[in-house]
N, C-alpha and C. Protein backbone atom coordinates (compact mmCIF):
# COMPACT_ATOMS: atom_id res chain seq x y z
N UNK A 1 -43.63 -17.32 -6.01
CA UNK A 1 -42.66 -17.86 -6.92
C UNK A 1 -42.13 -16.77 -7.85
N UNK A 2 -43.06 -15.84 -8.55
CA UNK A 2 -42.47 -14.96 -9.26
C UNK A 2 -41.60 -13.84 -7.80
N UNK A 3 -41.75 -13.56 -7.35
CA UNK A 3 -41.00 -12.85 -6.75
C UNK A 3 -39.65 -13.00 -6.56
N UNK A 4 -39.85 -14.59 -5.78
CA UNK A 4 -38.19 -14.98 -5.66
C UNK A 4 -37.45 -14.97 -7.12
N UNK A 5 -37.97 -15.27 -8.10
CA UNK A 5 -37.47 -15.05 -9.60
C UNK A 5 -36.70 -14.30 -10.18
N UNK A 6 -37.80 -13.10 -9.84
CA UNK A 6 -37.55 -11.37 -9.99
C UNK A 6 -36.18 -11.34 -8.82
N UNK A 7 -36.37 -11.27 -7.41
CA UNK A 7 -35.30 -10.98 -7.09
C UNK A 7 -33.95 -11.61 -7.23
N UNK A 8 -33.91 -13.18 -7.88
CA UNK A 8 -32.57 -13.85 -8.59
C UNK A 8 -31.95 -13.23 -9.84
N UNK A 9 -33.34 -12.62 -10.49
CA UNK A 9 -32.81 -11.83 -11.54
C UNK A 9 -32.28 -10.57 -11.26
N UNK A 10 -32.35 -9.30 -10.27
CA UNK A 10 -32.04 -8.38 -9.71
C UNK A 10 -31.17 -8.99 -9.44
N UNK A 11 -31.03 -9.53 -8.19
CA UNK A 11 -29.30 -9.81 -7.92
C UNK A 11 -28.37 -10.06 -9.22
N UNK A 12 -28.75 -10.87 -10.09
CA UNK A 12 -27.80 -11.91 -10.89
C UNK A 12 -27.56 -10.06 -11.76
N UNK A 13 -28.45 -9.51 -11.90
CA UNK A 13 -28.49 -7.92 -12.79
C UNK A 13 -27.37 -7.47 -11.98
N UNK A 14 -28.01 -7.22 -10.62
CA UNK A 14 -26.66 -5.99 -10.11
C UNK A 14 -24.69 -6.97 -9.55
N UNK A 15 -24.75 -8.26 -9.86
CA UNK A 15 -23.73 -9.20 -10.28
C UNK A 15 -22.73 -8.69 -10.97
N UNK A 16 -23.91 -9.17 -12.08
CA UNK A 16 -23.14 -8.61 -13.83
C UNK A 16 -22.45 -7.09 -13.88
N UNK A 17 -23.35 -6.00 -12.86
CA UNK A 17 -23.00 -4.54 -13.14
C UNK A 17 -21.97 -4.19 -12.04
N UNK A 18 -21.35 -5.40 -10.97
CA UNK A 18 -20.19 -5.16 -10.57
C UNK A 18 -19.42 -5.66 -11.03
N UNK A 19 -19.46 -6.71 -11.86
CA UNK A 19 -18.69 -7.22 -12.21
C UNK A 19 -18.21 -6.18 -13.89
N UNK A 20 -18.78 -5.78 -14.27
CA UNK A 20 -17.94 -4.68 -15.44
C UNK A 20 -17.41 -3.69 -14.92
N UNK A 21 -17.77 -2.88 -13.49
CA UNK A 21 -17.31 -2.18 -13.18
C UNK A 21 -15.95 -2.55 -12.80
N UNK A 22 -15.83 -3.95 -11.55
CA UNK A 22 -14.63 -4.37 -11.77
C UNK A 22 -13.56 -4.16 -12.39
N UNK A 23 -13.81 -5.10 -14.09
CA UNK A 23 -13.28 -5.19 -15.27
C UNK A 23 -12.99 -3.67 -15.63
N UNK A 24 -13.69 -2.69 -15.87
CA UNK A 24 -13.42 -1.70 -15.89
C UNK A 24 -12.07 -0.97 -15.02
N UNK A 25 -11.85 -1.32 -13.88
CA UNK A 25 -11.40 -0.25 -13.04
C UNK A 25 -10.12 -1.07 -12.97
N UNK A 26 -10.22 -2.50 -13.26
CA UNK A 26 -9.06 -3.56 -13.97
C UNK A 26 -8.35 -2.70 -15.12
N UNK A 27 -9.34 -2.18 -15.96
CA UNK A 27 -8.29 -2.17 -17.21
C UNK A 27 -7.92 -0.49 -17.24
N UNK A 28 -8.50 0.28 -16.50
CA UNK A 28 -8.01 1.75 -15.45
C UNK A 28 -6.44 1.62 -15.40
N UNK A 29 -6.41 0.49 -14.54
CA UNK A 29 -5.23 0.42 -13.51
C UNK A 29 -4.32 0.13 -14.29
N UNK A 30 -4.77 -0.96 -15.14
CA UNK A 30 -3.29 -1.56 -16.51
C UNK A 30 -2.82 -0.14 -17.26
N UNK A 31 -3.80 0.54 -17.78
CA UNK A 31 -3.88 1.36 -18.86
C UNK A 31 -2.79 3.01 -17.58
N UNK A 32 -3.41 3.17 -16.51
CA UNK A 32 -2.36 3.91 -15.70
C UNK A 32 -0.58 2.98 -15.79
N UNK A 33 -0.82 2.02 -15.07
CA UNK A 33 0.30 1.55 -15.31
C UNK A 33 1.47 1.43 -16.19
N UNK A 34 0.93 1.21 -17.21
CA UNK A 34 1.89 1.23 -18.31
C UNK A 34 1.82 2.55 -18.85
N UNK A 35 1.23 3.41 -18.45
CA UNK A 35 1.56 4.80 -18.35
C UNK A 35 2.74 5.55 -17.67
N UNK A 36 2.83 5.05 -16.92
CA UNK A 36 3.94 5.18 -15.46
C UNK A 36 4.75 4.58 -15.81
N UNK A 37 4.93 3.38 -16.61
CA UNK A 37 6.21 3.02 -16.99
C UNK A 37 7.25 3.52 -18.24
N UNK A 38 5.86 3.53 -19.00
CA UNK A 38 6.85 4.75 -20.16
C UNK A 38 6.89 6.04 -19.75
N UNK A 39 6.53 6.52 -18.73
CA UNK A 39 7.41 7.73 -18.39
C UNK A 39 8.43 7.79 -17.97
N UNK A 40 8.22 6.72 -17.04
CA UNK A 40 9.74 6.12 -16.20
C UNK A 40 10.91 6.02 -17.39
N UNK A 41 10.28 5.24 -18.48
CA UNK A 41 11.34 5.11 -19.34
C UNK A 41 12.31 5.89 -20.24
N UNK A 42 11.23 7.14 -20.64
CA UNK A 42 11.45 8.25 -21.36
C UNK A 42 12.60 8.96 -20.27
N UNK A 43 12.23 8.81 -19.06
CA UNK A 43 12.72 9.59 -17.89
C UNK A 43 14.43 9.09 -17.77
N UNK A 44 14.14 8.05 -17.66
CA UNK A 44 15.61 7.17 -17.62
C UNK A 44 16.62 7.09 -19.05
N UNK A 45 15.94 7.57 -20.06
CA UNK A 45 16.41 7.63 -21.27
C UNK A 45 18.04 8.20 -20.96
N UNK A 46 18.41 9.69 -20.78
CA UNK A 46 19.27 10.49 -21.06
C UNK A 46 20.55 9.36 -19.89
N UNK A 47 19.75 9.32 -19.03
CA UNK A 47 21.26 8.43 -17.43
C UNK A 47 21.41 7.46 -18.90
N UNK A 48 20.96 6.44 -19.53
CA UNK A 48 21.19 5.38 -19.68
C UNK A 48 22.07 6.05 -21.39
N UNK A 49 21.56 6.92 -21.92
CA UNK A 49 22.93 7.85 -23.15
C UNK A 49 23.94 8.17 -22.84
N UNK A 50 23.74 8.91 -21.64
CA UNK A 50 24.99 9.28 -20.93
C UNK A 50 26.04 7.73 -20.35
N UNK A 51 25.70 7.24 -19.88
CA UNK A 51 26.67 5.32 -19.32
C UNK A 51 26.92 4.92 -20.45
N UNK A 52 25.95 5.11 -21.62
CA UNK A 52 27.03 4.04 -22.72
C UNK A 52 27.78 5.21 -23.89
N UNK A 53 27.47 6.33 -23.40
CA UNK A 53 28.71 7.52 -24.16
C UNK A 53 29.75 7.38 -23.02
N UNK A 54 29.47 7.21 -21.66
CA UNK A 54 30.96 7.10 -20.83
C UNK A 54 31.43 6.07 -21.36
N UNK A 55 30.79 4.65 -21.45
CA UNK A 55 31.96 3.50 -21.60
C UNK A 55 32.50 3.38 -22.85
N UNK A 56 31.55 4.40 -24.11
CA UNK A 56 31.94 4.47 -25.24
C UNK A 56 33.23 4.93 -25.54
N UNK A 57 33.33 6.41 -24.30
CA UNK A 57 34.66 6.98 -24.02
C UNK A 57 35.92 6.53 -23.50
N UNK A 58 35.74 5.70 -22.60
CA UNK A 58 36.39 4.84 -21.50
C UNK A 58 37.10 3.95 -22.72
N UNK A 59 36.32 3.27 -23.42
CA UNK A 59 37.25 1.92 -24.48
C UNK A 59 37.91 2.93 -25.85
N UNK A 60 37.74 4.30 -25.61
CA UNK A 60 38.16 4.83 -26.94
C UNK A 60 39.46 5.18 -26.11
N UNK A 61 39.52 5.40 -25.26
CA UNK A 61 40.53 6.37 -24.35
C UNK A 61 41.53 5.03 -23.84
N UNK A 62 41.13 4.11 -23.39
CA UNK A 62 42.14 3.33 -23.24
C UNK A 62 42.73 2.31 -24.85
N UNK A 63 42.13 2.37 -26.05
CA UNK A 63 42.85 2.10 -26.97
C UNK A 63 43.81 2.95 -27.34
N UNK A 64 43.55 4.01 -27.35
CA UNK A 64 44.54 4.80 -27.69
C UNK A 64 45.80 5.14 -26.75
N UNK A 65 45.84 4.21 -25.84
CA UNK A 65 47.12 3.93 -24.85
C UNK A 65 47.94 2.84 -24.96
């Protein structure tokens, strides 16, 4: 009886220690992710200055016609 015990508790132990690792390698992946996206964003910054200085140009240039 103690044995089977011991080994429910071992299992239910090495459970718990995949299961943080999991969680862990879960919050890895978020924490990369949204890494990758604000670069993306920083990256995309200047295209998206540049399109609204063109259309800024575009409505200055056709008022003055």
């Amino acid at each position: 009886m103690t044995s089977e015990t011991e080994r429910k508790r071992a299992e239910a132990q090495a459970a718990r220690e995949r299961l943080v690792n999991t969680v862990g390698e879960l919050g890895t992946a978020v924490q990369d992710a949204k890494q990758r996206a604000g670069e993306r964003a920083r990256a995309a910054v200047p295209y998206v200055a540049g399109g609204v200085g063109l259309i800024a140009a575009l409505k200055i240039i056709r008022r003055k016609r």
